[in-house]
N, C-alpha and C. Protein backbone atom coordinates (compact mmCIF):
# COMPACT_ATOMS: atom_id res chain seq x y z
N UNK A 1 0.84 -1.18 0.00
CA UNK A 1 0.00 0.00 0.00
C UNK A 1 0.88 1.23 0.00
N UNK A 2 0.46 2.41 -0.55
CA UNK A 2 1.22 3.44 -0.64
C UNK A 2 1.31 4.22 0.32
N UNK A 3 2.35 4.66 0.73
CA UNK A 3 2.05 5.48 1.98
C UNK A 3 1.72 6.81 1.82
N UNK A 4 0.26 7.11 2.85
CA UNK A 4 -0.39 7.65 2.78
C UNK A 4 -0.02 9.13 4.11
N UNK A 5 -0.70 10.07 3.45
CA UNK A 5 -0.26 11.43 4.89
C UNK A 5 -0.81 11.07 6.27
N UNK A 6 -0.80 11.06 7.24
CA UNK A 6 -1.16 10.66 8.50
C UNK A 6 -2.65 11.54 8.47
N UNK A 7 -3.70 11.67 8.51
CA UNK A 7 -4.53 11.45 8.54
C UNK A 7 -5.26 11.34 9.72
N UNK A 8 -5.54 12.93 10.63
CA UNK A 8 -6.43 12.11 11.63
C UNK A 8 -7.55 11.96 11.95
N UNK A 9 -7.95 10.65 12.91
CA UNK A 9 -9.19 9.91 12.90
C UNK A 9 -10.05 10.23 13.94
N UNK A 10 -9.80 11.74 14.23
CA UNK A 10 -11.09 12.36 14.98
C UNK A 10 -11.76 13.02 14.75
N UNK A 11 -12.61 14.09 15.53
CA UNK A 11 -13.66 15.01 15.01
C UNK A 11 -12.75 16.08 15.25
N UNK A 12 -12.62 17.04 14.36
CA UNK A 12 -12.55 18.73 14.00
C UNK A 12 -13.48 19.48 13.94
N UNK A 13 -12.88 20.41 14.55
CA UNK A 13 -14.13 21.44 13.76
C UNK A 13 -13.62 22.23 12.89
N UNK A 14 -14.08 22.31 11.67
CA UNK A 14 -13.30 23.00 10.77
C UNK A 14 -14.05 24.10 10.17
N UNK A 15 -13.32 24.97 9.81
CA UNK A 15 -13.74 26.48 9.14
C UNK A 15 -14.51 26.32 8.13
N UNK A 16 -15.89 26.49 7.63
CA UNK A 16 -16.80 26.41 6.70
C UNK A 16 -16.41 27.33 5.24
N UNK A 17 -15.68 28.42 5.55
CA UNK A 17 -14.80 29.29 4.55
C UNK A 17 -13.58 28.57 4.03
N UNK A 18 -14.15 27.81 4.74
CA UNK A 18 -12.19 27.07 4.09
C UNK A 18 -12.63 25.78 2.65
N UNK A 19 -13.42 25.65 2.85
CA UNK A 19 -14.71 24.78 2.11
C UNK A 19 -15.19 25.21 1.16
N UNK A 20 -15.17 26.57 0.64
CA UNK A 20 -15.92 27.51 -0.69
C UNK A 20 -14.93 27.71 -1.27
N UNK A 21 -13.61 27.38 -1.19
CA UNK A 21 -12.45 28.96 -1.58
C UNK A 21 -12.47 28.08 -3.65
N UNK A 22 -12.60 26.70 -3.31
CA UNK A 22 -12.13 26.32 -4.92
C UNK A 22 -13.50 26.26 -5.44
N UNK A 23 -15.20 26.29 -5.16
CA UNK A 23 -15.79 26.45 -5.56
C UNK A 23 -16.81 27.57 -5.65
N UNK A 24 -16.58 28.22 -4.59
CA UNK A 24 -17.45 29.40 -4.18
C UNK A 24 -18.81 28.84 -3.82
N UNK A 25 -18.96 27.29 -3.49
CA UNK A 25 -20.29 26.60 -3.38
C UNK A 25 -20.28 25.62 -2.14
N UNK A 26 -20.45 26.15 -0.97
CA UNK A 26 -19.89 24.72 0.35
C UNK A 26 -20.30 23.22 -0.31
N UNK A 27 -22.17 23.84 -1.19
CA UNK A 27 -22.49 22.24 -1.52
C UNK A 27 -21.95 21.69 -2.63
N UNK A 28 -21.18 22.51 -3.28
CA UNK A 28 -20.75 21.56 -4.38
C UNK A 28 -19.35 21.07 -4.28
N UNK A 29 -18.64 21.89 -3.09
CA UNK A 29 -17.94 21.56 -2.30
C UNK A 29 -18.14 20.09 -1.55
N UNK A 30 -19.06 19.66 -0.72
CA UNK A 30 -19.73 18.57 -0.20
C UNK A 30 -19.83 18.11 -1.55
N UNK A 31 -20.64 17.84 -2.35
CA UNK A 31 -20.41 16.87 -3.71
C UNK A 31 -19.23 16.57 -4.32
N UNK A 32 -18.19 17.58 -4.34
CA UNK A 32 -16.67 16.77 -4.80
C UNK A 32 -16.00 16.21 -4.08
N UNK A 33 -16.21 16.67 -2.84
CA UNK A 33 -15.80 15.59 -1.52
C UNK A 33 -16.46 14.24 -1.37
N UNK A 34 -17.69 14.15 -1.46
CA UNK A 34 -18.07 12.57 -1.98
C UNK A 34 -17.72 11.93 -3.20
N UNK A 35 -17.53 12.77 -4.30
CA UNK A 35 -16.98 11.81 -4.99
C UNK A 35 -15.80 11.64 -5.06
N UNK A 36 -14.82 12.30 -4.48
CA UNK A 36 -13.51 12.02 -4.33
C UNK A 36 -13.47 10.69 -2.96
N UNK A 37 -14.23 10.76 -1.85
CA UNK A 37 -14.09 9.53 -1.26
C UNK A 37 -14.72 8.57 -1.76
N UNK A 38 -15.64 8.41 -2.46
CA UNK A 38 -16.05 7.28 -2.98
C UNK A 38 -15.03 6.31 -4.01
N UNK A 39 -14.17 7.72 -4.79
CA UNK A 39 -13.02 6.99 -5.50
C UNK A 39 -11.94 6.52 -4.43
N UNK A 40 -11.82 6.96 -3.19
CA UNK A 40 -10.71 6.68 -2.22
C UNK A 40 -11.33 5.26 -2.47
N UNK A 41 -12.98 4.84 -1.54
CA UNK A 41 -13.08 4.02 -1.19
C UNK A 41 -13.28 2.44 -2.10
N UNK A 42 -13.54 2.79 -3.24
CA UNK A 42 -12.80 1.79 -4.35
C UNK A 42 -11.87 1.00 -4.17
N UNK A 43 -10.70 2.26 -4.07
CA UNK A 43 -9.41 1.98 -4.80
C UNK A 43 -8.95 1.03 -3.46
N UNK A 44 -9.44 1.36 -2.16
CA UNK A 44 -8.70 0.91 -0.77
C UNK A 44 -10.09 -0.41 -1.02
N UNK A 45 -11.19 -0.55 -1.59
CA UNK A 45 -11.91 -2.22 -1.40
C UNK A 45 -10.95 -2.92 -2.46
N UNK A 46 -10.49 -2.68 -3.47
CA UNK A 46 -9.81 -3.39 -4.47
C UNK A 46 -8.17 -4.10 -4.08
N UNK A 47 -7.66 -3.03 -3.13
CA UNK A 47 -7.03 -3.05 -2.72
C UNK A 47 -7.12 -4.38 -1.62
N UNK A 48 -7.70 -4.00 -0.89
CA UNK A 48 -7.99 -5.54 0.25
C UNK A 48 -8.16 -6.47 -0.47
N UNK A 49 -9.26 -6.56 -1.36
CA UNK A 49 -9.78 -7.75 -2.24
C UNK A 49 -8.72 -8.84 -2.48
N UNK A 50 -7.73 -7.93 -3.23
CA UNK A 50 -6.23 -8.30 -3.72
C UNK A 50 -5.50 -9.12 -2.62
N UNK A 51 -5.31 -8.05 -1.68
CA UNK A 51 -4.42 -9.02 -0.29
C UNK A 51 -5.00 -10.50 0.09
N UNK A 52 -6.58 -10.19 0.29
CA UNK A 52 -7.26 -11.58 0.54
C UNK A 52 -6.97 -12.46 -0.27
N UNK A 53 -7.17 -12.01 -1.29
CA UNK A 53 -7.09 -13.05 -2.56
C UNK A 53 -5.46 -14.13 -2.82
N UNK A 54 -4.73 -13.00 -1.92
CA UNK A 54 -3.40 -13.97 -2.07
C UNK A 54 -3.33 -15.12 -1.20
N UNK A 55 -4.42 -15.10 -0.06
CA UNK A 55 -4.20 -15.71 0.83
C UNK A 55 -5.31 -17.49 0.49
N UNK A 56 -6.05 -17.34 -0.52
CA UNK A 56 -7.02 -18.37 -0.98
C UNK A 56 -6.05 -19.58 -1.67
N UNK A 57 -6.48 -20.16 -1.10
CA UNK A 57 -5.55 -21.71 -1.16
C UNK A 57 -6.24 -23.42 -0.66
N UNK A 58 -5.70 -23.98 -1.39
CA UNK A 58 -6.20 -25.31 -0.69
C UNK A 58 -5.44 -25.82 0.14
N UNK A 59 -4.83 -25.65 1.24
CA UNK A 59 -3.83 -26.56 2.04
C UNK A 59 -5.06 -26.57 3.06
N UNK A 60 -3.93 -27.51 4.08
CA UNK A 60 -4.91 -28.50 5.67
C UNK A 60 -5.26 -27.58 6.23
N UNK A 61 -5.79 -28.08 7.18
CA UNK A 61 -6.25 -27.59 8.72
C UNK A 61 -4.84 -25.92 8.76
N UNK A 62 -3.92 -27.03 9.30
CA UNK A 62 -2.62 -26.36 9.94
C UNK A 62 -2.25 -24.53 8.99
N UNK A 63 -1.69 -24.94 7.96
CA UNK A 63 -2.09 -23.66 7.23
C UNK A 63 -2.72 -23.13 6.98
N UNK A 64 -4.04 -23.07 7.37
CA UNK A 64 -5.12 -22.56 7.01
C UNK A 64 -5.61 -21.71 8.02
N UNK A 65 -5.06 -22.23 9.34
CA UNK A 65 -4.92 -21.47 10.07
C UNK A 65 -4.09 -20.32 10.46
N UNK A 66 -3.26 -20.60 9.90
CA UNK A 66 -1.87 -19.65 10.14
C UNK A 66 -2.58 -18.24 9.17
N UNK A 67 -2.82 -18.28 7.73
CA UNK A 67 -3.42 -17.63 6.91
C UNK A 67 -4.53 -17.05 7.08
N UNK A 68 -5.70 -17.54 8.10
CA UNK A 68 -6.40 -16.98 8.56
C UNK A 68 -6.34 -15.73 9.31
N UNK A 69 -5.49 -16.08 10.64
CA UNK A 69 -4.98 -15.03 11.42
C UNK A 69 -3.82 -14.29 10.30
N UNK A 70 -3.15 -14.22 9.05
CA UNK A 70 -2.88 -13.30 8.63
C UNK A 70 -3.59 -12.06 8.07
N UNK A 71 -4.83 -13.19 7.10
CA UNK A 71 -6.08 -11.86 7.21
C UNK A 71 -6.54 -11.39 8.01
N UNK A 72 -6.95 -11.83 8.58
CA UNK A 72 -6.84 -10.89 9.94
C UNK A 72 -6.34 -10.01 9.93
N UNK A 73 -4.95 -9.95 10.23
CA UNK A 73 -4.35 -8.90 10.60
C UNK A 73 -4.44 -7.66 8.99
N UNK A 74 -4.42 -8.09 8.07
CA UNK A 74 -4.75 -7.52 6.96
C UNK A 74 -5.77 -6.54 7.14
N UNK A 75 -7.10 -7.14 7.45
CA UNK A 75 -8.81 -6.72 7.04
C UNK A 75 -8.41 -5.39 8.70
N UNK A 76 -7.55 -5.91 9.80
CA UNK A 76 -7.50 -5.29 11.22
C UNK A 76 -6.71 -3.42 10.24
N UNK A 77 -5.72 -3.91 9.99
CA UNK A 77 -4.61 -2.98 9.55
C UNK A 77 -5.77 -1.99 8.59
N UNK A 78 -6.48 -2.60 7.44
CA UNK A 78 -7.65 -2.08 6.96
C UNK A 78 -8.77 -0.84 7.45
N UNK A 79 -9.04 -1.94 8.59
CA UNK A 79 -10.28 -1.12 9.66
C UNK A 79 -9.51 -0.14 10.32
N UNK A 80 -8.41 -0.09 10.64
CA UNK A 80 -7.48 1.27 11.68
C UNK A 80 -7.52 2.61 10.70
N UNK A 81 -7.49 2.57 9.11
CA UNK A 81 -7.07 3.63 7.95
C UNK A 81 -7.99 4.11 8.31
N UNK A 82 -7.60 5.83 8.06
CA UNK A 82 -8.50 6.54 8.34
C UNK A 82 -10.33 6.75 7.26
N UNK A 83 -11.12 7.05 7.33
CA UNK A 83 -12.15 6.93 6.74
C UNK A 83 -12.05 8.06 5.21
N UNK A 84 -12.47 7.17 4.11
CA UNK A 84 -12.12 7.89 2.77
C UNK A 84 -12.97 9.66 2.47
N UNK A 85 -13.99 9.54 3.57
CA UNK A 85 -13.99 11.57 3.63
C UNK A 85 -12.84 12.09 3.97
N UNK A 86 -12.33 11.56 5.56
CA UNK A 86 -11.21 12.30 6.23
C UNK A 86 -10.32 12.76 5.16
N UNK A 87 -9.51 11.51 4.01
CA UNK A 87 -8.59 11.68 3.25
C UNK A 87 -9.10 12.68 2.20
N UNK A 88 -10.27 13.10 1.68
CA UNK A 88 -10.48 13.51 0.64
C UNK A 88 -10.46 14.74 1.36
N UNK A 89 -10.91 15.06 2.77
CA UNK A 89 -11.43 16.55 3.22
C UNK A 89 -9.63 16.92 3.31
N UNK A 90 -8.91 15.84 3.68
CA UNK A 90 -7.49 16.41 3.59
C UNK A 90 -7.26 17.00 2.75
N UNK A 91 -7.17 15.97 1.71
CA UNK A 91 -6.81 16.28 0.02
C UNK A 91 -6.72 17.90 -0.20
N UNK A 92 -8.54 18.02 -0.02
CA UNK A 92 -9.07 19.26 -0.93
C UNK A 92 -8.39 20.54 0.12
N UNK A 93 -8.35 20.55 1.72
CA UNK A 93 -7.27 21.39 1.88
C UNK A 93 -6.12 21.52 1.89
N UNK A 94 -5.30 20.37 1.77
CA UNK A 94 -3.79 20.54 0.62
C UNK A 94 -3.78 21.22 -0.16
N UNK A 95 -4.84 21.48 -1.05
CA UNK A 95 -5.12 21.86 -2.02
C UNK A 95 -4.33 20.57 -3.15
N UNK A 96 -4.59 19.38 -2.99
CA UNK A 96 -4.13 18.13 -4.05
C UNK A 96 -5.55 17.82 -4.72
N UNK A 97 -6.33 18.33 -4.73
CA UNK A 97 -7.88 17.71 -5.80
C UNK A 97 -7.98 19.23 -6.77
N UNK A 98 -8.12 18.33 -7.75
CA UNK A 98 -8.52 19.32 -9.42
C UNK A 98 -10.14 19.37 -9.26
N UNK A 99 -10.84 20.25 -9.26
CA UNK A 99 -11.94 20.50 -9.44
C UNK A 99 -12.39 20.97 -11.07
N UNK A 100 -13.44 20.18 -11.39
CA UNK A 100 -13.96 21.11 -12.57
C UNK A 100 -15.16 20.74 -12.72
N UNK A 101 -15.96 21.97 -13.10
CA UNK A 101 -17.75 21.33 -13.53
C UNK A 101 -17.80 22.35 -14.26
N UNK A 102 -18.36 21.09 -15.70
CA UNK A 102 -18.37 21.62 -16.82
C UNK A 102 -20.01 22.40 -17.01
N UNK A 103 -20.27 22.15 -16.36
CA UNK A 103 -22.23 22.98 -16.73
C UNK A 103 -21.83 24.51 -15.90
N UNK A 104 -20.79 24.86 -14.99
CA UNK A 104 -20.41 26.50 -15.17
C UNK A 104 -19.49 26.58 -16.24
N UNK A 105 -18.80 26.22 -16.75
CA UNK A 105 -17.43 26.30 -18.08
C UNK A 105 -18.78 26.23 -19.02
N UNK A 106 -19.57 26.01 -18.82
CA UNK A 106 -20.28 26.64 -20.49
C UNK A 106 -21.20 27.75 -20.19
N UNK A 107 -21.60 27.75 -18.75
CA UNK A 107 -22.45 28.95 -18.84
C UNK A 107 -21.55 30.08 -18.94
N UNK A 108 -20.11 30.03 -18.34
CA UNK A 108 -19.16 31.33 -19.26
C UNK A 108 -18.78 31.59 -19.91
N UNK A 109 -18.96 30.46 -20.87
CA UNK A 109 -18.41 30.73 -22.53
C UNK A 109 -19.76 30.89 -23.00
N UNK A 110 -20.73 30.57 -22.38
CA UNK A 110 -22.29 31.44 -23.12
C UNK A 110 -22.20 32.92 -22.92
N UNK A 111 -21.72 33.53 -21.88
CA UNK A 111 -21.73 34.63 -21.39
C UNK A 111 -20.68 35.39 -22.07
N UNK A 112 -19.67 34.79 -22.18
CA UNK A 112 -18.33 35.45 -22.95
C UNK A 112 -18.70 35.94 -24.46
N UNK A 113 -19.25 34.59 -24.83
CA UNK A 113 -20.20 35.00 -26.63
C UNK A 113 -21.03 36.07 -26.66
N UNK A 114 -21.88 36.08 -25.65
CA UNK A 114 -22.83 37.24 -25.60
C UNK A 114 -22.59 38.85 -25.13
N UNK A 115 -21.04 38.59 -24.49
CA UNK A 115 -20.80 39.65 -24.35
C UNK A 115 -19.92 39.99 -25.74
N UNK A 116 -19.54 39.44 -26.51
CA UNK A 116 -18.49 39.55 -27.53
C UNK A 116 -19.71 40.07 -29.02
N UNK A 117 -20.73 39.00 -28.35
CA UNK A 117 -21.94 39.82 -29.53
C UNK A 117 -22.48 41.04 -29.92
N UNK A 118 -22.69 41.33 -28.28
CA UNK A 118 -23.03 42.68 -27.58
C UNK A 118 -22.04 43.60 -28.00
N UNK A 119 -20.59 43.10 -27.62
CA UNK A 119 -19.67 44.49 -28.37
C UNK A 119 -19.65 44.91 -30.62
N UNK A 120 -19.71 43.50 -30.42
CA UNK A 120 -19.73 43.71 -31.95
C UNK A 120 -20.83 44.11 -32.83
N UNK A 121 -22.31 43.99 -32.20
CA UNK A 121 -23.65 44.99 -32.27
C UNK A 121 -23.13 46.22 -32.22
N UNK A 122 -22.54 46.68 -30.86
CA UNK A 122 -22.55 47.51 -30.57
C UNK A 122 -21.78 48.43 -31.90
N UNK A 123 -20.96 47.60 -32.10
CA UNK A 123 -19.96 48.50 -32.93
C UNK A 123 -20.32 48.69 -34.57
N UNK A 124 -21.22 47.76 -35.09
CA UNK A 124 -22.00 47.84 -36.22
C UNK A 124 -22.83 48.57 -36.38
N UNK A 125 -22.81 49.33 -35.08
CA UNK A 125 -24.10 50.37 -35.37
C UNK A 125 -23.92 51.86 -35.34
């Protein structure tokens, strides 16, 4: 697993202004923060999936036990990571997440045209 920024796993209270600055929108703010943990939380189920998966085997009793208590400790090490909001609410004040929504990028290039129309009316007349 990659190592990740330390991350901590309590409650904050954090500045609500600090939350608008890349969208000017807290809620659309809250919407890129879910989908940025939802991609955390993917990438960290795929991730386990994988580890488990090394551990699937046909041997006895005896090894099977041993492998057991390794997942274990796997799925344990798993459950301790911090929760995929925490990392994303990190992220976005690092400032490490690209934001973009394309339904404002066209309402300003609608606006840009119409102002470019507006001057060039203007000037035809």
């Amino acid at each position: 697993m990659e190592d990740k920024k330390k991350v901590t796993n309590t409650t904050i209270t954090r500045n609500t202004a600090l939350f608008s600055k890349m969208t000017d929108n807290i809620y659309e703010t809250v919407a890129m923060l879910t989908k940025r943990a939802n991609q955390i939380s993917i990438e960290e189920k795929r991730e386990l999936h994988k580890k488990i998966e090394e551990f699937a085997s046909t041997n006895d009793a005896m090894d099977e036990y041993y492998e057991n208590r390794e997942q274990i400790e796997v799925v344990r090490r798993f459950e301790k990571m911090p929760k995929p909001a925490l990392i994303a609410t990190e992220e976005y004040l690092d400032d490490k997440l690209y934001y973009r929504n394309p339904a404002k990028e066209d309402q300003e290039q609608q606006r840009m045209e119409a102002m470019e129309n507006e001057v060039i009316n203007k000037g035809a007349e």
